[in-house]
C-alpha atoms as a PDB file:
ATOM      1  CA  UNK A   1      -7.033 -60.312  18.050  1.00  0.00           C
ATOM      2  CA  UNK A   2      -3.819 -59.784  15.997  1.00  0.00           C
ATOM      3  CA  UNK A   3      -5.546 -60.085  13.120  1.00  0.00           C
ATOM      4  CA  UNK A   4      -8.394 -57.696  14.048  1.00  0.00           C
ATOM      5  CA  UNK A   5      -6.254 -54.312  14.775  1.00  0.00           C
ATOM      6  CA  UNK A   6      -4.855 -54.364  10.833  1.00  0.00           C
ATOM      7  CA  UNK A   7      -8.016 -54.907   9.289  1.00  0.00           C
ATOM      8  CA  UNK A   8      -9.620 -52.229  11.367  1.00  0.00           C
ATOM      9  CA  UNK A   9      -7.131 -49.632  10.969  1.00  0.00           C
ATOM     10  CA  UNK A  10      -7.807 -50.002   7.030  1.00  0.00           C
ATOM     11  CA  UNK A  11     -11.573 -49.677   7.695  1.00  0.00           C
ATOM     12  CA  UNK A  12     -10.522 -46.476   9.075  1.00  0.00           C
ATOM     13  CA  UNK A  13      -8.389 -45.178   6.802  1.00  0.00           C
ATOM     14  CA  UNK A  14     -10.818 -45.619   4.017  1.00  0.00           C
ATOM     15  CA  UNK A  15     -13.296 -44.194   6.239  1.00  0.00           C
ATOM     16  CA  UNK A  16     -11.546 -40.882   6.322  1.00  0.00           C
ATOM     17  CA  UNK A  17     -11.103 -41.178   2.457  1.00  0.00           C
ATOM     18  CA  UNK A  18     -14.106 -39.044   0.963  1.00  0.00           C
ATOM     19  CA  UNK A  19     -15.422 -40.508  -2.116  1.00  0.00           C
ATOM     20  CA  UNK A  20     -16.151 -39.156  -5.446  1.00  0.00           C
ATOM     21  CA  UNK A  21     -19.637 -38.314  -6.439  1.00  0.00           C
ATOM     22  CA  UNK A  22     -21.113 -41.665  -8.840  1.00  0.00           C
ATOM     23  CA  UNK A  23     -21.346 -38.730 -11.462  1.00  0.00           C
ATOM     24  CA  UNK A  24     -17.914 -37.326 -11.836  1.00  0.00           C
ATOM     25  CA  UNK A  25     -16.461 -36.760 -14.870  1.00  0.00           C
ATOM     26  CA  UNK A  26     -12.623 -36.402 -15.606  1.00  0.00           C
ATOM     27  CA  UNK A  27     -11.654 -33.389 -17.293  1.00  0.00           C
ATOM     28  CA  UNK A  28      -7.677 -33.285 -16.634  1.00  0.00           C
ATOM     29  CA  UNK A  29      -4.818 -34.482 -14.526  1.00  0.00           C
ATOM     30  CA  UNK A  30      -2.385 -32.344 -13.682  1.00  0.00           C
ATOM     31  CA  UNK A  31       1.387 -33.965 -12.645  1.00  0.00           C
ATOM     32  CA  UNK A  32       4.141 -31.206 -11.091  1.00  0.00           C
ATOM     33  CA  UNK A  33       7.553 -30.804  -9.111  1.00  0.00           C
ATOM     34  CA  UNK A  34       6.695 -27.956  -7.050  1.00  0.00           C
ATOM     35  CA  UNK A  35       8.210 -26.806  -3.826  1.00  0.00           C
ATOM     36  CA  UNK A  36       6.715 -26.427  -0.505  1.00  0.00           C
ATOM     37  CA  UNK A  37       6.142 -23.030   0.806  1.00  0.00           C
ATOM     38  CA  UNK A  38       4.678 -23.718   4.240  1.00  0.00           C
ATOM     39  CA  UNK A  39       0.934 -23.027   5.164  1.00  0.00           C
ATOM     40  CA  UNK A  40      -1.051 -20.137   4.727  1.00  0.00           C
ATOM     41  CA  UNK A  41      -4.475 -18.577   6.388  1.00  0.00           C
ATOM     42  CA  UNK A  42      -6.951 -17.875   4.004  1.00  0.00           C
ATOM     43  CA  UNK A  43      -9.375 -15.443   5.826  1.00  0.00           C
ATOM     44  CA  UNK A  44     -12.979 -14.915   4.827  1.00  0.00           C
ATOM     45  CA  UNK A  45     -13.512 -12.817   1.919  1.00  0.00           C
ATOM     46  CA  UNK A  46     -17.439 -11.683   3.068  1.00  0.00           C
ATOM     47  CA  UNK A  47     -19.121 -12.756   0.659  1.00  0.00           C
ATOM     48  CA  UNK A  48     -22.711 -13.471   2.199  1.00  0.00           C
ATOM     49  CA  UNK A  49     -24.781 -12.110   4.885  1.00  0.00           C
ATOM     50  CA  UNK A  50     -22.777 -14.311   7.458  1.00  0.00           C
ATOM     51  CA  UNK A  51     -19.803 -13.456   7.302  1.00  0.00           C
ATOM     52  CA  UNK A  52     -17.470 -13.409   8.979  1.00  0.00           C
ATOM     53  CA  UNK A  53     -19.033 -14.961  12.381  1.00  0.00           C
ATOM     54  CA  UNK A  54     -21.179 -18.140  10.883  1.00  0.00           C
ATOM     55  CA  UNK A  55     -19.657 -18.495   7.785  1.00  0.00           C
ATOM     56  CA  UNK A  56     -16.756 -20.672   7.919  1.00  0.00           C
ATOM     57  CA  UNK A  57     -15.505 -19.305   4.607  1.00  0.00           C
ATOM     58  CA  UNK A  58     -11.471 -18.965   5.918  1.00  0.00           C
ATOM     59  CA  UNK A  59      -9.477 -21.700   5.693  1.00  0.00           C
ATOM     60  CA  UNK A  60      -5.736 -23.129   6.473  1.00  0.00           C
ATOM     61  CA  UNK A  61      -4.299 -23.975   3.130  1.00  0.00           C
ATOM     62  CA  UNK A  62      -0.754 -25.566   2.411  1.00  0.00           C
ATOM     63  CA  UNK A  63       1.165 -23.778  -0.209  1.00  0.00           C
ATOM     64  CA  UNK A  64       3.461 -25.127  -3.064  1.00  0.00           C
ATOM     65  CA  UNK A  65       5.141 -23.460  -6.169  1.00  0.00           C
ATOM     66  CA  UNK A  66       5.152 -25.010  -9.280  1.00  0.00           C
ATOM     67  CA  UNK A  67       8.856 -25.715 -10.762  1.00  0.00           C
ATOM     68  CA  UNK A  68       7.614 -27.497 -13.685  1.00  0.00           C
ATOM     69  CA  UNK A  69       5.034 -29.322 -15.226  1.00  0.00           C
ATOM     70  CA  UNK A  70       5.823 -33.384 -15.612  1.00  0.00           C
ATOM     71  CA  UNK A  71       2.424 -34.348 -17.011  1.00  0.00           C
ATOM     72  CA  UNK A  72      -0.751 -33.056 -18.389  1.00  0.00           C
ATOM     73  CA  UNK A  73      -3.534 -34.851 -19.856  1.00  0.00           C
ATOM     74  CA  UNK A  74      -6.601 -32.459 -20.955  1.00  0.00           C
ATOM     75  CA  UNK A  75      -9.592 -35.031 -21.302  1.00  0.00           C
ATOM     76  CA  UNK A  76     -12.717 -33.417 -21.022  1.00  0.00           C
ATOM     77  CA  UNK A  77     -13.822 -30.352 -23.197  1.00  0.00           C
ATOM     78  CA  UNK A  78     -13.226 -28.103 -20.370  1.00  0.00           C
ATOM     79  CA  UNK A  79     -10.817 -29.374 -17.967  1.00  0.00           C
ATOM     80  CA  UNK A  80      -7.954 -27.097 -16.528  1.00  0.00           C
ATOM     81  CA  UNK A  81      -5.236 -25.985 -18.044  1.00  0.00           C
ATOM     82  CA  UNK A  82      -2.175 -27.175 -17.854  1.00  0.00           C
ATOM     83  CA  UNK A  83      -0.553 -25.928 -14.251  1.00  0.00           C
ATOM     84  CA  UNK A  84       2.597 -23.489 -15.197  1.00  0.00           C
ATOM     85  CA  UNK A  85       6.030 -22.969 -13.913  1.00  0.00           C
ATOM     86  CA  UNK A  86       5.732 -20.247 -11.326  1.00  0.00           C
ATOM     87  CA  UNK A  87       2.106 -20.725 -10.451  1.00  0.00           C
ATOM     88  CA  UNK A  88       0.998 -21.424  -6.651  1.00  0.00           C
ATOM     89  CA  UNK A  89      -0.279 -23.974  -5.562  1.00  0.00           C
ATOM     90  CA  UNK A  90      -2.835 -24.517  -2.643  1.00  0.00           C
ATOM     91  CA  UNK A  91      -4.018 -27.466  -0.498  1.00  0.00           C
ATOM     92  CA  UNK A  92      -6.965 -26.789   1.501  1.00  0.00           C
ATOM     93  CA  UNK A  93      -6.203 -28.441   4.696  1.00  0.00           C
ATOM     94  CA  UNK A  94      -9.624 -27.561   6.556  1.00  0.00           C
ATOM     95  CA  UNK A  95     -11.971 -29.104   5.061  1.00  0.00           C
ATOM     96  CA  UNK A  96     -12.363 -32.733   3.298  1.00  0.00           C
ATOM     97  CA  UNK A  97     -12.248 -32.508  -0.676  1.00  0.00           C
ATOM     98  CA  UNK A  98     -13.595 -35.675  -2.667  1.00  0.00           C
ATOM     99  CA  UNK A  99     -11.832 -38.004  -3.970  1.00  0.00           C
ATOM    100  CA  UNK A 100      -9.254 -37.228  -1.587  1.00  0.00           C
ATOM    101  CA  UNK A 101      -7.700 -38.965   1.155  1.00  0.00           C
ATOM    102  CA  UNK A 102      -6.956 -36.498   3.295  1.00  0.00           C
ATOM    103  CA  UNK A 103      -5.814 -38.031   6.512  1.00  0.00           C
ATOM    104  CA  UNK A 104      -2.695 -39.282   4.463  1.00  0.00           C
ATOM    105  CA  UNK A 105      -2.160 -36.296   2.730  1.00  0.00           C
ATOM    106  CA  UNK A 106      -1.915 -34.218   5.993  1.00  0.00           C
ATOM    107  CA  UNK A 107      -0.203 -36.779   7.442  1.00  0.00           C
ATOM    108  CA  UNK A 108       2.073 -36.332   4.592  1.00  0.00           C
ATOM    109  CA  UNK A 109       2.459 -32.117   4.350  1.00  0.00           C
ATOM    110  CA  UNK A 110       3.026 -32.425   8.182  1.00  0.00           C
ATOM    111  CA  UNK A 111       6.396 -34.227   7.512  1.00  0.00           C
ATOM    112  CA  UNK A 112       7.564 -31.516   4.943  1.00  0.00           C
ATOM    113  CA  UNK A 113       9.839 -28.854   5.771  1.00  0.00           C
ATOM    114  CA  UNK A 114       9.718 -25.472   3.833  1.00  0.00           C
ATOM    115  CA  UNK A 115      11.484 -25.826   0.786  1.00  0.00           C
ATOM    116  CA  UNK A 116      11.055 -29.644   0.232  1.00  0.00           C
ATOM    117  CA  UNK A 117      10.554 -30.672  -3.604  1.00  0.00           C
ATOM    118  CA  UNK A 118       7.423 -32.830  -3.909  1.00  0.00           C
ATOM    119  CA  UNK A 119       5.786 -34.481  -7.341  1.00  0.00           C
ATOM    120  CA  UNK A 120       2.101 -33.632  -7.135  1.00  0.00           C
ATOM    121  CA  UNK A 121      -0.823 -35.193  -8.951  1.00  0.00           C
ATOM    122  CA  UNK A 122      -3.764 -33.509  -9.061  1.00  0.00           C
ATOM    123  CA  UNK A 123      -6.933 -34.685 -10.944  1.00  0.00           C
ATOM    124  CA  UNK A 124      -9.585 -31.840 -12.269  1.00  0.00           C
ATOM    125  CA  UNK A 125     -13.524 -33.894 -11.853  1.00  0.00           C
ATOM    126  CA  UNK A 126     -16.838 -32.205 -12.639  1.00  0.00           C
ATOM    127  CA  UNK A 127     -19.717 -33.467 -10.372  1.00  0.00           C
ATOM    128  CA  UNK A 128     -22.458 -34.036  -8.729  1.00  0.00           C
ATOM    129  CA  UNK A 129     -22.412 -32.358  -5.289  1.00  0.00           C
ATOM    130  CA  UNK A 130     -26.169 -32.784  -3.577  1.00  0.00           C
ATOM    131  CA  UNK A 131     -28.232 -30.863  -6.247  1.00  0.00           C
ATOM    132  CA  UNK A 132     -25.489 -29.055  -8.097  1.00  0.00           C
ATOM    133  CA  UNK A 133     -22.820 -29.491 -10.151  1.00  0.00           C
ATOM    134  CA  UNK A 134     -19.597 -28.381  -9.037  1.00  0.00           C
ATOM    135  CA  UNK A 135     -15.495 -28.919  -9.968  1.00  0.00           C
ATOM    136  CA  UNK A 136     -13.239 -31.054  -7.788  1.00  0.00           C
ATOM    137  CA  UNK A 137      -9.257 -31.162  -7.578  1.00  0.00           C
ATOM    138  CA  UNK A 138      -8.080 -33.833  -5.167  1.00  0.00           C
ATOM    139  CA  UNK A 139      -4.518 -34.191  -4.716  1.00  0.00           C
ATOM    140  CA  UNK A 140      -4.139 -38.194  -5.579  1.00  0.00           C
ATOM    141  CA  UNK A 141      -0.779 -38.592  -5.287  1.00  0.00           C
ATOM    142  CA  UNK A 142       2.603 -36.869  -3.597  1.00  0.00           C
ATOM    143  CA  UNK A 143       5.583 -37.873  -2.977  1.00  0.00           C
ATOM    144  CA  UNK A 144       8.886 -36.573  -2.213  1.00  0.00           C
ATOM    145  CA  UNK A 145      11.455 -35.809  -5.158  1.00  0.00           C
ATOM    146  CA  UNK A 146      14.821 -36.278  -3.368  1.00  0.00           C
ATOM    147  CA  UNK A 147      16.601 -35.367  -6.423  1.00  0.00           C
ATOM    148  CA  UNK A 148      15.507 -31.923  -6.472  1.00  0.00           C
ATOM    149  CA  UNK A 149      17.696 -29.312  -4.335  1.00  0.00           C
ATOM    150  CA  UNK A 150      16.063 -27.142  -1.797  1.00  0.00           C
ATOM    151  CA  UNK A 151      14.792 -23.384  -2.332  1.00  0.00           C
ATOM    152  CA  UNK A 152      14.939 -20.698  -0.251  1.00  0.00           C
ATOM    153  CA  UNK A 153      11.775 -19.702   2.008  1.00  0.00           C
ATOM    154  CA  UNK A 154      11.116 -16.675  -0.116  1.00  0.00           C
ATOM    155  CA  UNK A 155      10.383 -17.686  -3.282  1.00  0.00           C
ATOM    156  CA  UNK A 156      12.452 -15.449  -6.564  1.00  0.00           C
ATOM    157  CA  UNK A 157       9.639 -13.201  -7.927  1.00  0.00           C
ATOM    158  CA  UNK A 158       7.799 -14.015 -11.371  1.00  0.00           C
ATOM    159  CA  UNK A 159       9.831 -11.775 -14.575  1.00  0.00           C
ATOM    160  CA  UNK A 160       8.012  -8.397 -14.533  1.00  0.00           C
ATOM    161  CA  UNK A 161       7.098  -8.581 -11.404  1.00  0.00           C
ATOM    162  CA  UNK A 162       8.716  -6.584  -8.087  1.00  0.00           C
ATOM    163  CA  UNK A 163       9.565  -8.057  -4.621  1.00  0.00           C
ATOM    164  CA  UNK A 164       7.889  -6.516  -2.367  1.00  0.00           C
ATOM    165  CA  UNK A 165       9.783  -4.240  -0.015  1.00  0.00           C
ATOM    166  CA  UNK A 166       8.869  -3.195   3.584  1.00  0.00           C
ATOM    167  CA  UNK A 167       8.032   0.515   4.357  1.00  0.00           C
ATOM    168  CA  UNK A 168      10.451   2.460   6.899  1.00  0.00           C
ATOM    169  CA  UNK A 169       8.750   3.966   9.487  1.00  0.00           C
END
């Protein structure tokens, strides 16, 4: 019986893993320190004739911001481009993306605390989705970088750009 639980908790674990389309191609692979910003609600942006009742369209997404780019590897014609200092980026965290295991991942961005410096791969795949073709950007790896200090919540804004300031009322 001892032997049974570990190999069934790995079944399970790769269960919750969702795989890559067999026709995925490889276009880029994105590595970055980023900081974690906390999560976000993305609402529906009514788009088709269900929204926003049926359409499922928002989504809880966990936010980062890049702090600078470690690795980049462009290897298909038109894979991304290379993620920049200052850019966000977002983790959808309702929905499964392939190639993707997402039950560690959440796992994961449930133990971070707002500010926390992470390393974040993230691989750019072109694929075969049912009958179309469509781009896929699983996180495959993150991990905490200890040696980074903590930010502030409110992230500095980008040069040329203002904060934001409340209105008086």
């Amino acid at each position: 019986m001892k032997r049974i639980i570990p190999i069934i908790s790995l079944l399970a674990s790769a269960a919750f893993a969702s795989p890559l389309p067999q026709q995925a191609e490889l276009l880029a692979v994105n590595k970055v320190e980023a900081h974690y910003l906390g999560t976000v609600h993305i609402p529906c942006r009514h788009k088709t004739a269900d929204c926003p009742d049926k359409c499922n369209h928002g989504y809880t997404a966990a936010r980062f911001r890049v702090v600078r780019n470690l690795n980049y590897e462009k290897i298909g014609q038109y894979g991304d481009d290379c993620i920049e200092p200052g850019a966000w980026l977002y983790i959808n965290l309702s929905s499964p993306t392939p190639g993707q295991d997402d039950e560690a991942l959440f796992r994961f961005i449930d133990k971070l605390k707002v500010g926390d410096s992470v390393r974040i791969t993230q691989k750019h795949y072109y694929g075969q989705q049912g009958d179309c073709m469509e781009p896929f950007r699983p996180v495959t790896d993150m991990e905490r970088d200890e040696k980074s200090a903590k930010v502030p919540a409110t992230p500095p804004a980008l040069p040329g750009q203002y904060p934001v300031m409340p209105i008086a009322k």
